[in-house]
Protein backbone atom coordinates (compact mmCIF):
# COMPACT_ATOMS: atom_id res chain seq x y z
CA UNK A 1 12.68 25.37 -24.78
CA UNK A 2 14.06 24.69 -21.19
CA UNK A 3 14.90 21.22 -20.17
CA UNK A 4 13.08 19.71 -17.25
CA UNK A 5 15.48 18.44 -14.67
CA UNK A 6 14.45 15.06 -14.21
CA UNK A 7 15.40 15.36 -10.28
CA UNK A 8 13.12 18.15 -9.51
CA UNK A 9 10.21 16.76 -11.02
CA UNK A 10 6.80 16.20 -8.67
CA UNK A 11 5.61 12.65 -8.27
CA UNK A 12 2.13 12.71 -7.37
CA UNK A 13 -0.07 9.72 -5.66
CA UNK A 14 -3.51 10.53 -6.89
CA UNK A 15 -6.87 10.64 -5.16
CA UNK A 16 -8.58 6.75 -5.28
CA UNK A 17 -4.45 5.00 -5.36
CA UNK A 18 -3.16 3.08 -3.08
CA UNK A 19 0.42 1.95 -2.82
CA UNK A 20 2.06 -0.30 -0.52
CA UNK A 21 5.88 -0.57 -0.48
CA UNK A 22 8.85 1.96 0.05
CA UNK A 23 9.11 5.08 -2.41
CA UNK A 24 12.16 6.79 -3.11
CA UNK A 25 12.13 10.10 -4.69
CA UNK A 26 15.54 12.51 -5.85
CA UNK A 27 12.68 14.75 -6.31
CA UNK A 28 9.16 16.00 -4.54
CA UNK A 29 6.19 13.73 -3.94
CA UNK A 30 2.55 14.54 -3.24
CA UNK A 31 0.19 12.04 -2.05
CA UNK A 32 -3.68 12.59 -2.03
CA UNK A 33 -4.09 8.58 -2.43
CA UNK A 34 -3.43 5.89 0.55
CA UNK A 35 0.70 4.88 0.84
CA UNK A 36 1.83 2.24 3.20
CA UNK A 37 5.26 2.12 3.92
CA UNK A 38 7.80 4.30 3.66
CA UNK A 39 8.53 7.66 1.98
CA UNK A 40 11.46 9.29 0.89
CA UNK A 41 11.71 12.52 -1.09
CA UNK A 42 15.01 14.65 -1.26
CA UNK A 43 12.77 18.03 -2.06
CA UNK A 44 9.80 18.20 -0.74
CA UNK A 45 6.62 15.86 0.42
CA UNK A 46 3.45 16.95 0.26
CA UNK A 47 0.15 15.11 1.72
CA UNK A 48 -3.07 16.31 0.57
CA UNK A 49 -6.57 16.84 2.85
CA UNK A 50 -7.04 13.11 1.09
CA UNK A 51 -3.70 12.12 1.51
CA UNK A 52 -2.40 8.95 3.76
CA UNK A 53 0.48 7.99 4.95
CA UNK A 54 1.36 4.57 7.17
CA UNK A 55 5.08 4.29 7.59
CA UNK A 56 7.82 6.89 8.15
CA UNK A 57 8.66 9.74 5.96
CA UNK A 58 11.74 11.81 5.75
CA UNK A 59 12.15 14.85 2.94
CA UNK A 60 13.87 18.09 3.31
CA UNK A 61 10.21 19.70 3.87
CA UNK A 62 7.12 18.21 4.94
CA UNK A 63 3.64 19.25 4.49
CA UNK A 64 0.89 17.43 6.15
CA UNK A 65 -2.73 18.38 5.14
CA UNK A 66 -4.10 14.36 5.85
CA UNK A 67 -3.06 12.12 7.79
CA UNK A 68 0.60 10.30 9.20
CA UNK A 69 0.87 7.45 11.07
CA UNK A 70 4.48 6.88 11.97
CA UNK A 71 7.98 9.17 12.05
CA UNK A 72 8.66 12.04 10.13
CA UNK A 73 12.21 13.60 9.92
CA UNK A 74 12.14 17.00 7.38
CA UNK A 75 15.82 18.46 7.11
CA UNK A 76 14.18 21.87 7.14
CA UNK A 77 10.71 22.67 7.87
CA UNK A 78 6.96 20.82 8.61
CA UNK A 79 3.83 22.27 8.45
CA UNK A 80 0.75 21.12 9.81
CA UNK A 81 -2.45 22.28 8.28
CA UNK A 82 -5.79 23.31 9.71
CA UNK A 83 -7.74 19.52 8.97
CA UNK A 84 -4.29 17.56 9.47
CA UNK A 85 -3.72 14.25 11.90
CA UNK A 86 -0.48 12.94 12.44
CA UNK A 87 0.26 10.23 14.81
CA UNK A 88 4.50 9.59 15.75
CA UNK A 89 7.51 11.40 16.34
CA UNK A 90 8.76 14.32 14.54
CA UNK A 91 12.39 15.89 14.19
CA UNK A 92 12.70 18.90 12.21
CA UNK A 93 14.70 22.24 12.15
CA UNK A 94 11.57 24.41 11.98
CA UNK A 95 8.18 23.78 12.49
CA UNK A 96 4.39 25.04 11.96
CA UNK A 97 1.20 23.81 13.85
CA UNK A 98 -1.95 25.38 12.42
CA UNK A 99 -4.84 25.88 14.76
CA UNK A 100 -7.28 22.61 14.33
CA UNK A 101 -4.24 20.08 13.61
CA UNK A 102 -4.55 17.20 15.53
CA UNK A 103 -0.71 16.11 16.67
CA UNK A 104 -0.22 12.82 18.94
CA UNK A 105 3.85 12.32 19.50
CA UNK A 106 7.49 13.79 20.90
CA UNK A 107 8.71 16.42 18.82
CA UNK A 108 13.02 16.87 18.41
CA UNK A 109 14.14 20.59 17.24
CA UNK A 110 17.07 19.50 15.18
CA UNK A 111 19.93 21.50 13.61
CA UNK A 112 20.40 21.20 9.91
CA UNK A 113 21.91 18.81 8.46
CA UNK A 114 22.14 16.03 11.62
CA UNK A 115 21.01 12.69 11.49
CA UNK A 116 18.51 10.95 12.80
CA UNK A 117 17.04 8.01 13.32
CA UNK A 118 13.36 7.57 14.47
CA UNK A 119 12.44 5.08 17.31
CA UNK A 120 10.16 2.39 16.85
């Protein structure tokens, strides 16, 4: 039997949960509950149709299918679903904008691997 690698593992913020603080993940997170504050994932974050997010998020990819309110900074790539609303500056390497995605902010083509810092 393989061994799950604790890093890679999927943290997931279910539907009905609400957490309010910063969240640091070495692997990927999914929200489809309410999280204010910041969000940190060095895979992947995920935000489902429920999802919410108040505060700035950075991962190495970004999927938004809810809702962002503040600063997102993906290493690699974001996607913006169909029913998504996001709300602040984005900086990202690569980046997808399905039709019916509502998008209010500046957006920065980075190249991989610089830094940023989001402006408040």
């Amino acid at each position: 039997m393989a061994k799950n690698d604790p890093v890679k593992e999927l943290n997931l913020i279910g539907p009905g949960t609400v957490i309010e603080g910063k969240i640091r993940s070495q692997g990927s997170v999914r929200v489809d509950g309410k999280v204010v504050g910041e969000v940190t994932a060095s895979e992947s974050l995920a935000v489902g149709i429920a999802g919410e997010i108040e505060g700035n998020v950075s991962a190495k990819n970004v999927t938004v299918g809810g809702k962002i309110r503040g600063a997102i900074n993906a290493v690699e790539k974001i996607v913006f679903e169909g029913k998504s609303m996001v709300r602040g500056d984005i900086r990202a390497t690569r980046l997808v904008i399905d039709e019916g995605c509502i998008f209010d902010g500046r957006v920065t083509m980075a190249d991989k691997g610089s830094s940023y810092e989001p402006r408040h």
